[in-house]
PDB file of N, CA and C in Angstrom:
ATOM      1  N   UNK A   1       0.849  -1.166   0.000  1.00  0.00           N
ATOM      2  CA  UNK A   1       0.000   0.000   0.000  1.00  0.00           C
ATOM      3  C   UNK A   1       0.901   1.238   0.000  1.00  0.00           C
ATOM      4  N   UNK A   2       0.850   2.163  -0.608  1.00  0.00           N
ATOM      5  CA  UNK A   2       1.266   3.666  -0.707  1.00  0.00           C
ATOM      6  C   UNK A   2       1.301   3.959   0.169  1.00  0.00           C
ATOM      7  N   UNK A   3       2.120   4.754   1.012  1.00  0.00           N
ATOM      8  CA  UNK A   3       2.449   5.576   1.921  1.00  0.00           C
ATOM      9  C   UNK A   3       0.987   6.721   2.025  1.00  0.00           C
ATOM     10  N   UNK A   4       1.001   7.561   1.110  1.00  0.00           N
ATOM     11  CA  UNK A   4      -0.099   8.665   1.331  1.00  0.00           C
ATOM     12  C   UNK A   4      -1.735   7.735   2.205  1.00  0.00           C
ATOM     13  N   UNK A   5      -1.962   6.417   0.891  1.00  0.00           N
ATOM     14  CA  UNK A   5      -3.167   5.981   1.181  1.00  0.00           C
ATOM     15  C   UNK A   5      -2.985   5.368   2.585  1.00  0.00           C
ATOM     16  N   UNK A   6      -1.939   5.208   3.222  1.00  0.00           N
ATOM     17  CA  UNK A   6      -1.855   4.346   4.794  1.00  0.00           C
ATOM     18  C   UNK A   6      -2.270   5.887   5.460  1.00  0.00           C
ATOM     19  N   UNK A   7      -1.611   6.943   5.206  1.00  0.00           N
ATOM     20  CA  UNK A   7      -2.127   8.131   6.170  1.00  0.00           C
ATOM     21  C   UNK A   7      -3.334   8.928   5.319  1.00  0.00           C
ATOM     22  N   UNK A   8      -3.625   8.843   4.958  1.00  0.00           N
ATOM     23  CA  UNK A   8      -4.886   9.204   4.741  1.00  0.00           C
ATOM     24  C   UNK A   8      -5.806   8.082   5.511  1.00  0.00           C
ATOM     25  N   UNK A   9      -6.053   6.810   5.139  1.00  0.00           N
ATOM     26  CA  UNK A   9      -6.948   5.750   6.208  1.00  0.00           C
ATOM     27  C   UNK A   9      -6.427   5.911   7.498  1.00  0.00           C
ATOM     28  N   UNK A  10      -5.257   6.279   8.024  1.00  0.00           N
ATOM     29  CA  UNK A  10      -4.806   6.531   9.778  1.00  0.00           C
ATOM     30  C   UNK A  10      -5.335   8.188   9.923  1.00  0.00           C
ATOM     31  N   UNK A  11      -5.618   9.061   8.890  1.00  0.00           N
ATOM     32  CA  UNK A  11      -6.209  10.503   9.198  1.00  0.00           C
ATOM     33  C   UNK A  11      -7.613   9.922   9.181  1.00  0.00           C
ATOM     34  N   UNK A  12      -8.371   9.450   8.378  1.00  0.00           N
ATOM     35  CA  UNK A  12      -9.669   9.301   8.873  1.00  0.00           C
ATOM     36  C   UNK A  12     -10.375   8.869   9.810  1.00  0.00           C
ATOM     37  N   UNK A  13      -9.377   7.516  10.473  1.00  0.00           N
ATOM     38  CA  UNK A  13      -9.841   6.816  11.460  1.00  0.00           C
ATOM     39  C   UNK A  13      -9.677   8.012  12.817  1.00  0.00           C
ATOM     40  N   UNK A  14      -8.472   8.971  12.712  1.00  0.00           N
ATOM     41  CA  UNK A  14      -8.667   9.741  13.787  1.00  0.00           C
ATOM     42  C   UNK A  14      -9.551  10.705  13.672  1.00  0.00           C
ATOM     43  N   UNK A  15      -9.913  11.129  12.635  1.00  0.00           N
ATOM     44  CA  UNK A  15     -11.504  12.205  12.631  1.00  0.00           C
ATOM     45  C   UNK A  15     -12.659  11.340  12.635  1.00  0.00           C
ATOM     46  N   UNK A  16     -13.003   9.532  12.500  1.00  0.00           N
ATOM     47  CA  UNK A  16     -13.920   9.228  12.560  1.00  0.00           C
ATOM     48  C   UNK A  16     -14.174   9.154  14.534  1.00  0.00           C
ATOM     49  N   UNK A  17     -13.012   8.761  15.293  1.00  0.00           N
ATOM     50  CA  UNK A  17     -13.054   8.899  16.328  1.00  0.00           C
ATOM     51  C   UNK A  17     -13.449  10.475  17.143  1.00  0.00           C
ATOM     52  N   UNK A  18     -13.021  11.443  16.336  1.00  0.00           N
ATOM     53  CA  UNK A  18     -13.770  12.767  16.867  1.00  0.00           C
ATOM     54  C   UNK A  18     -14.739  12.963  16.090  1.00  0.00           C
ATOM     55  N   UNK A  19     -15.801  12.180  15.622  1.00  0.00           N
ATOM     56  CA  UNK A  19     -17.630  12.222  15.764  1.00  0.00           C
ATOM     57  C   UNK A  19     -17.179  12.998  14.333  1.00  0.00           C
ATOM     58  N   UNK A  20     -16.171  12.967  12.825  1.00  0.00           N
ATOM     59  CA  UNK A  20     -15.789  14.056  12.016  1.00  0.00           C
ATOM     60  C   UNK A  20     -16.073  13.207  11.459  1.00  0.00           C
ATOM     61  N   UNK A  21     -16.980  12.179  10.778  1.00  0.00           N
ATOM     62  CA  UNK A  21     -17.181  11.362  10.129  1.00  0.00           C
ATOM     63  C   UNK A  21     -17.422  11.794   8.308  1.00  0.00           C
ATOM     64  N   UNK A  22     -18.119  12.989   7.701  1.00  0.00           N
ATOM     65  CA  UNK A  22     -17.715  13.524   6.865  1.00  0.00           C
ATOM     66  C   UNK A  22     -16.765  13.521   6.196  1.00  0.00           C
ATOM     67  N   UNK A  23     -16.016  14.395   7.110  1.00  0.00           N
ATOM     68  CA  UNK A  23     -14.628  15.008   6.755  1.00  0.00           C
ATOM     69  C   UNK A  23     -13.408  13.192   6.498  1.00  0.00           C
ATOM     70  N   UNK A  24     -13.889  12.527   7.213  1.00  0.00           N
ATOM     71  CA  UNK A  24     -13.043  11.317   7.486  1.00  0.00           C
ATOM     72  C   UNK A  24     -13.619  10.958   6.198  1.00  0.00           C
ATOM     73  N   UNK A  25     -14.756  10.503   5.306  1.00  0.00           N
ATOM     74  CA  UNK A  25     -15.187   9.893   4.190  1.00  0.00           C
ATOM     75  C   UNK A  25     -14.317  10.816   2.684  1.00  0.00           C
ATOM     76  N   UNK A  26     -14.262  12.265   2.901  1.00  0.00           N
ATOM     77  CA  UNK A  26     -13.626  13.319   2.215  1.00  0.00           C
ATOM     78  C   UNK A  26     -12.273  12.900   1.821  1.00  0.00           C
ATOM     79  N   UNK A  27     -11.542  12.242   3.266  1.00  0.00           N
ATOM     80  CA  UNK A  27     -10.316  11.663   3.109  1.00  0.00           C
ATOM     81  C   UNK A  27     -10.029  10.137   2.819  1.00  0.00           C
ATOM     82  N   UNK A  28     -10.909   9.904   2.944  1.00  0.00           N
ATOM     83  CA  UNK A  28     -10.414   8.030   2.511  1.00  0.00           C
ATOM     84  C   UNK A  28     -11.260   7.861   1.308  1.00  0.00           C
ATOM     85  N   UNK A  29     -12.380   8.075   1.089  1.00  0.00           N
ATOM     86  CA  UNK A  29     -12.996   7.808  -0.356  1.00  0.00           C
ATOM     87  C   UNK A  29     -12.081   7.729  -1.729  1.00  0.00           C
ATOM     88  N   UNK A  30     -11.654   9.430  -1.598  1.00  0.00           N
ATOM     89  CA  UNK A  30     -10.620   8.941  -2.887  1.00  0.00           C
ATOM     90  C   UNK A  30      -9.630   8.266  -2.754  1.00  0.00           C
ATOM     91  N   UNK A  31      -8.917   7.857  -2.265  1.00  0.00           N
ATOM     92  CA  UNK A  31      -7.784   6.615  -2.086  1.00  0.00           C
ATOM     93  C   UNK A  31      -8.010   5.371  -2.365  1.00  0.00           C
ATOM     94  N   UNK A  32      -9.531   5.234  -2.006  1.00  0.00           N
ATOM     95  CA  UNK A  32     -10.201   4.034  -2.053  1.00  0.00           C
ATOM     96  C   UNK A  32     -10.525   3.979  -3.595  1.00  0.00           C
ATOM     97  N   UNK A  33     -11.408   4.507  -3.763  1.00  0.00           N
ATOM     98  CA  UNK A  33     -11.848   5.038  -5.240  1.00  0.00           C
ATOM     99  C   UNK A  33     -10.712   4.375  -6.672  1.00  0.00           C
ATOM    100  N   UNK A  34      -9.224   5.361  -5.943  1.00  0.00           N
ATOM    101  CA  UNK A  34      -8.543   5.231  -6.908  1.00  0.00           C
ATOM    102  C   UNK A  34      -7.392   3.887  -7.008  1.00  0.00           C
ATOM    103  N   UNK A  35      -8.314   3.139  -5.781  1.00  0.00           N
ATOM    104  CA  UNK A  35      -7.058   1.846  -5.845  1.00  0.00           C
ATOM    105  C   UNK A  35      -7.029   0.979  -7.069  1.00  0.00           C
ATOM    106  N   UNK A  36      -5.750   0.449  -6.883  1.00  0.00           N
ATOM    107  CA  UNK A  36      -5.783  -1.166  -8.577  1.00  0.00           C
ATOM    108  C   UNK A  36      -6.936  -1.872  -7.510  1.00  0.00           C
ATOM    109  N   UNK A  37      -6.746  -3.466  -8.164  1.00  0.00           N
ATOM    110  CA  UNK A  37      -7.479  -4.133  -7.076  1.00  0.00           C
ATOM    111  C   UNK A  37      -6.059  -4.787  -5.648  1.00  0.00           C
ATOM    112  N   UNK A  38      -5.256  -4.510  -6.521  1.00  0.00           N
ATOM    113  CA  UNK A  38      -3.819  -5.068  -5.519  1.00  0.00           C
ATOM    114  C   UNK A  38      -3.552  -4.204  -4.222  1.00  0.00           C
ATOM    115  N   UNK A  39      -3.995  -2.772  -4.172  1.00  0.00           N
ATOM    116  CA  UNK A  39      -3.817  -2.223  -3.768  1.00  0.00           C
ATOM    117  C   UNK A  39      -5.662  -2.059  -2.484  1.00  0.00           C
ATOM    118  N   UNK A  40      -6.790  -1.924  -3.338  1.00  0.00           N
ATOM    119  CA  UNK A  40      -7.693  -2.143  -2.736  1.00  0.00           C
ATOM    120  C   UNK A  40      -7.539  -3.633  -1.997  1.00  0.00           C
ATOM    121  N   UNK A  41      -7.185  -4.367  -2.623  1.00  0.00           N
ATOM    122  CA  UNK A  41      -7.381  -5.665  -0.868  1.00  0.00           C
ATOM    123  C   UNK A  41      -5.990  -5.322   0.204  1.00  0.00           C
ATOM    124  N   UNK A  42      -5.190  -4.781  -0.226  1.00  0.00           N
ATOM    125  CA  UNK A  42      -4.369  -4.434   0.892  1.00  0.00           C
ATOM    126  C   UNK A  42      -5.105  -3.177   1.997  1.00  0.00           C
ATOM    127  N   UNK A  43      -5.837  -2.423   1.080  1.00  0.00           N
ATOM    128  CA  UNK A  43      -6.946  -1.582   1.893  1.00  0.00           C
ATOM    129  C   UNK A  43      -8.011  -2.232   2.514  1.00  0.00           C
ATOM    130  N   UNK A  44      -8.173  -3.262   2.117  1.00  0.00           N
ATOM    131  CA  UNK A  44      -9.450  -4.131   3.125  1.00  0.00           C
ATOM    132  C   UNK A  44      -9.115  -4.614   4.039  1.00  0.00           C
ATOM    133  N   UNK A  45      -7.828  -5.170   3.576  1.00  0.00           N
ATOM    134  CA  UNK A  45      -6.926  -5.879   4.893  1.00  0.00           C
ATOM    135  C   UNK A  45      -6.653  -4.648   6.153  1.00  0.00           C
ATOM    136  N   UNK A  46      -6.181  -4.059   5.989  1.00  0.00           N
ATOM    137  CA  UNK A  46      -5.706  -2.960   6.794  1.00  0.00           C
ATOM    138  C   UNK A  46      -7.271  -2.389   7.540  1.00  0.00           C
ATOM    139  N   UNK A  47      -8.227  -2.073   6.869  1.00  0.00           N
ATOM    140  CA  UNK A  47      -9.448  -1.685   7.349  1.00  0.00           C
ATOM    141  C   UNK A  47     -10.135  -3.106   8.369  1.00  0.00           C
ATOM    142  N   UNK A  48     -10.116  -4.124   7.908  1.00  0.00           N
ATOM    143  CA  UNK A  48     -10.270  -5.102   8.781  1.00  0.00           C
ATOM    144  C   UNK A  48      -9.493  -5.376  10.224  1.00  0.00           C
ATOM    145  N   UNK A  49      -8.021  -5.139   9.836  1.00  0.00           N
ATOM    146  CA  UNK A  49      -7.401  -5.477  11.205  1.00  0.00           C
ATOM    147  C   UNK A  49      -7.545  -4.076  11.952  1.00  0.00           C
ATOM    148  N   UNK A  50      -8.226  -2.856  11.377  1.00  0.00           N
ATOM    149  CA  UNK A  50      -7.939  -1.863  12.572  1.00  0.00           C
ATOM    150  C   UNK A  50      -9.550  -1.123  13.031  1.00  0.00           C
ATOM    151  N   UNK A  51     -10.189  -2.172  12.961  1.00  0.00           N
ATOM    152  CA  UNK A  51     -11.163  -1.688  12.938  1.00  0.00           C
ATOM    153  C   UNK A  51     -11.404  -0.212  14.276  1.00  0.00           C
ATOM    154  N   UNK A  52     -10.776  -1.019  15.136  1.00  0.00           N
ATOM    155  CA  UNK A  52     -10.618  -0.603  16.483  1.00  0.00           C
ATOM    156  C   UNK A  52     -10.096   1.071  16.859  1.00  0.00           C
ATOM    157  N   UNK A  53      -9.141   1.246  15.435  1.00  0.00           N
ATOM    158  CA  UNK A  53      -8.894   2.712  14.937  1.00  0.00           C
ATOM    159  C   UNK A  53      -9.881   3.635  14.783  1.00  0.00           C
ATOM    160  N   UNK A  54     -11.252   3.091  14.261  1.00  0.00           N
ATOM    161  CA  UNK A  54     -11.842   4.105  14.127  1.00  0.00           C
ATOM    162  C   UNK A  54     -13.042   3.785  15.162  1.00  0.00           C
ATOM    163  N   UNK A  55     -13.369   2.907  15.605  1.00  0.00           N
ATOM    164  CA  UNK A  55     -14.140   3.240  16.525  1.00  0.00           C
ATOM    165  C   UNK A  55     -13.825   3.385  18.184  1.00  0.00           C
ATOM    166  N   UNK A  56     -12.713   3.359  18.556  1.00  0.00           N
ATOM    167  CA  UNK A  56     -11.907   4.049  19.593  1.00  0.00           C
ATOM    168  C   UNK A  56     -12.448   2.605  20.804  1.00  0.00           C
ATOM    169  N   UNK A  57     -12.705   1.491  20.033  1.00  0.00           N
ATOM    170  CA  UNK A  57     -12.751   0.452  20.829  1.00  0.00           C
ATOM    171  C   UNK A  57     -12.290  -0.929  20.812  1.00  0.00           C
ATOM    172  N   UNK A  58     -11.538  -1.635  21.927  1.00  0.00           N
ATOM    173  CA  UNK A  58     -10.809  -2.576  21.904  1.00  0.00           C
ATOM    174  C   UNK A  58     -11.931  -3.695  21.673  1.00  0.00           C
ATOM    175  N   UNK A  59     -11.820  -4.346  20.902  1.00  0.00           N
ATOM    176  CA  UNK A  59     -12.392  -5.426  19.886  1.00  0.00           C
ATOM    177  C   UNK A  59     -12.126  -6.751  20.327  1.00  0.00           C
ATOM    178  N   UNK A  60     -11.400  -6.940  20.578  1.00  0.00           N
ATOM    179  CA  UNK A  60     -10.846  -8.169  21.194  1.00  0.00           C
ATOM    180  C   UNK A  60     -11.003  -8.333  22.446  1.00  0.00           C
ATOM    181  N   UNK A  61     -11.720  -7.206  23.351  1.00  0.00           N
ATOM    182  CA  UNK A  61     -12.402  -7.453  24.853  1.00  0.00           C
ATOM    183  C   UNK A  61     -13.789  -7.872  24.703  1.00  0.00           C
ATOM    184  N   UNK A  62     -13.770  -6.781  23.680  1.00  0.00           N
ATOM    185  CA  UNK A  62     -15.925  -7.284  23.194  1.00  0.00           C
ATOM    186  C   UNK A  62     -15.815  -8.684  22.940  1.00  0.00           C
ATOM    187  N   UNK A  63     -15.164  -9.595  22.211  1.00  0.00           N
ATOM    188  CA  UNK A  63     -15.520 -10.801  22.242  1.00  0.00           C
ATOM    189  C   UNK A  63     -15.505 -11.509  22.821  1.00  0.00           C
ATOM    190  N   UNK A  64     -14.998 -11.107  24.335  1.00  0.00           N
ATOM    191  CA  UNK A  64     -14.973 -12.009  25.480  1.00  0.00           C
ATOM    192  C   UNK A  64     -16.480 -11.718  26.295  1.00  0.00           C
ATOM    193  N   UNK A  65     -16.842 -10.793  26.014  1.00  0.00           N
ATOM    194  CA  UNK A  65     -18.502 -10.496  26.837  1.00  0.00           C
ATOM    195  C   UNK A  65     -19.523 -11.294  26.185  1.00  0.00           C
ATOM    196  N   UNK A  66     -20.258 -11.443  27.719  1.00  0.00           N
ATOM    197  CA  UNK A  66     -21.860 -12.781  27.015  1.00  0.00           C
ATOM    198  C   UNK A  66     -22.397 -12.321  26.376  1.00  0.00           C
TER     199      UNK A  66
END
């Protein structure tokens, strides 16, 4: 993955965490938009393992609750 498109998806996840959810779509859409597909599954991958980035919650505790 490109350098820009890793901080642009690490800038959105920190404005999706300050409620900037807009502004966070403003910044990751086109990156997304303009991936190959080699580059978009390395963006899925990365969006999958961090989910936790943007919603400011540890993920791996939730699956221990009933």
């Amino acid at each position: 993955m490109r350098s820009s498109t890793l901080r642009a998806l690490k800038r959105a996840a920190e404005l999706t965490r300050q409620n900037r959810l807009t502004e966070a779509m403003l910044i990751a859409e086109p990156v997304i938009l303009t991936a190959d597909e080699y580059e978009g599954e390395e963006i899925r991958r990365w969006l999958l393992d961090h989910v936790a980035d943007f919603t400011g919650e540890n993920h791996e505790d939730s699956k221990e609750l009933p």
